[in-house]
Protein backbone atom coordinates (compact mmCIF):
# COMPACT_ATOMS: atom_id res chain seq x y z
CA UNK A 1 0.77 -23.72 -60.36
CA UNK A 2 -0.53 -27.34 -59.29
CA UNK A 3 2.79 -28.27 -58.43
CA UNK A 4 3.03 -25.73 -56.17
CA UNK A 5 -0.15 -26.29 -54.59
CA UNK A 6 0.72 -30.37 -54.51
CA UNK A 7 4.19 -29.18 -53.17
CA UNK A 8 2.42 -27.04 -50.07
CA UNK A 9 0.22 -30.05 -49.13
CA UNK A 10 2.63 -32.16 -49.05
CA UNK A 11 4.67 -29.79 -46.30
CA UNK A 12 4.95 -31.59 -42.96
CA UNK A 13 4.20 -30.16 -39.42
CA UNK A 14 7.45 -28.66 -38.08
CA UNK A 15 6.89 -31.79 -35.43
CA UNK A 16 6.82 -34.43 -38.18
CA UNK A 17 10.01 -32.41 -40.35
CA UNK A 18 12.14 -32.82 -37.20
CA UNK A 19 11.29 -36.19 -35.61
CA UNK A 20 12.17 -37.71 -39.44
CA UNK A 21 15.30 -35.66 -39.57
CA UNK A 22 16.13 -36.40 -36.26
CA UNK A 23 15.59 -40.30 -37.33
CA UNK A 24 17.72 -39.32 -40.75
CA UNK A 25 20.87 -38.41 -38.29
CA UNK A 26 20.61 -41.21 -36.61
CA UNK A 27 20.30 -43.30 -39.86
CA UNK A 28 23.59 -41.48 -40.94
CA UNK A 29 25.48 -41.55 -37.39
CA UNK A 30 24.92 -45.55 -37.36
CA UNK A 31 26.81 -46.06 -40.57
CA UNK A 32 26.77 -49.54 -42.82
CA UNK A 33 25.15 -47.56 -45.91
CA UNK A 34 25.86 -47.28 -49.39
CA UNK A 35 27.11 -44.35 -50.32
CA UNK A 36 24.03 -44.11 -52.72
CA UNK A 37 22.02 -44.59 -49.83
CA UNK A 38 24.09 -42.24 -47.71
CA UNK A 39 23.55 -39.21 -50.26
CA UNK A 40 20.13 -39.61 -50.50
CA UNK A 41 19.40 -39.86 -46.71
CA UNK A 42 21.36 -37.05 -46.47
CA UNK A 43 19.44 -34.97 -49.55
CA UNK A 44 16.36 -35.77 -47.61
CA UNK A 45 17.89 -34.27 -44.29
CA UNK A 46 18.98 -31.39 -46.17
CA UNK A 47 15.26 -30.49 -47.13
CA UNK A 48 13.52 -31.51 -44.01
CA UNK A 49 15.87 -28.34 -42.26
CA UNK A 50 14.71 -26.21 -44.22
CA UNK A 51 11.15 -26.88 -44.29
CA UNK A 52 12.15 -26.49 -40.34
CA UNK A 53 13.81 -23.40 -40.65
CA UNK A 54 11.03 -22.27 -42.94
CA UNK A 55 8.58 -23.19 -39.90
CA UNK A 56 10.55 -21.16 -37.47
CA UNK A 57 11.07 -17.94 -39.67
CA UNK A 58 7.33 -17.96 -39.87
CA UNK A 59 6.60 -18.45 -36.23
CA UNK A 60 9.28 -15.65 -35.78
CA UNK A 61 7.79 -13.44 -37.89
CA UNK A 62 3.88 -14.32 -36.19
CA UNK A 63 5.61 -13.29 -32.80
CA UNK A 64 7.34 -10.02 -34.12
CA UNK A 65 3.76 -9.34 -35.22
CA UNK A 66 1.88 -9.66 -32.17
CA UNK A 67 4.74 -8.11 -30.78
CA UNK A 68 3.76 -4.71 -33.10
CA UNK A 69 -0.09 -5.07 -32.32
CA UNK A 70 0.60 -5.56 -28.72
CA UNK A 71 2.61 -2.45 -28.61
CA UNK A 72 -0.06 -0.78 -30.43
CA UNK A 73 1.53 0.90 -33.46
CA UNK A 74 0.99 -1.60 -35.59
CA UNK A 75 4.77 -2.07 -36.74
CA UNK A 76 7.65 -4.69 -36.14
CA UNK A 77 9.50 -4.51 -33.07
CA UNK A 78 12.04 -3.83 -35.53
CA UNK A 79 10.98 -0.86 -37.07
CA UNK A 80 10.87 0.88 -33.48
CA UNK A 81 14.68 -0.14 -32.84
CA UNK A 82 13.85 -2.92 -30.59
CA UNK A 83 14.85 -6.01 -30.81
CA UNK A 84 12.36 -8.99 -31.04
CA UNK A 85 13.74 -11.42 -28.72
């Protein structure tokens, strides 16, 4: 349990997860690494997209939400056979 509260706090901003794995990539695309160093850059990568993806899905599912309250039935946009976006 406190590793998954350590493990939450430690979750960067979406703006933070991409800037580094945009700096990762370009880390990768320049080359002149050991291969050691290579795997591990990309391992890092790897986990920054999907604390990124992780953001979006949630900002997605915040949207379809208001979506539902806005329409005033109080379910996803989904649910009604429309599509969210």
């Amino acid at each position: 349990m406190a590793e998954e509260q350590e493990a939450v706090s430690e979750t960067p901003s979406y703006e933070k997860a991409r800037d580094e794995l945009a700096e990762v990539v370009r880390d990768l695309e320049k080359g002149g690494l050991t291969l050691e160093e290579s795997l591990a850059l990309w391992e890092r990568g790897e986990k920054l997209a999907k604390v990124c993806e992780q953001w979006l899905e949630g900002a997605r599912a915040r949207l379809v939400a208001a979506q539902a309250v806005e329409e005033g039935d109080g379910k996803p946009a989904e649910e009604n056979g429309e599509t969210p976006f």
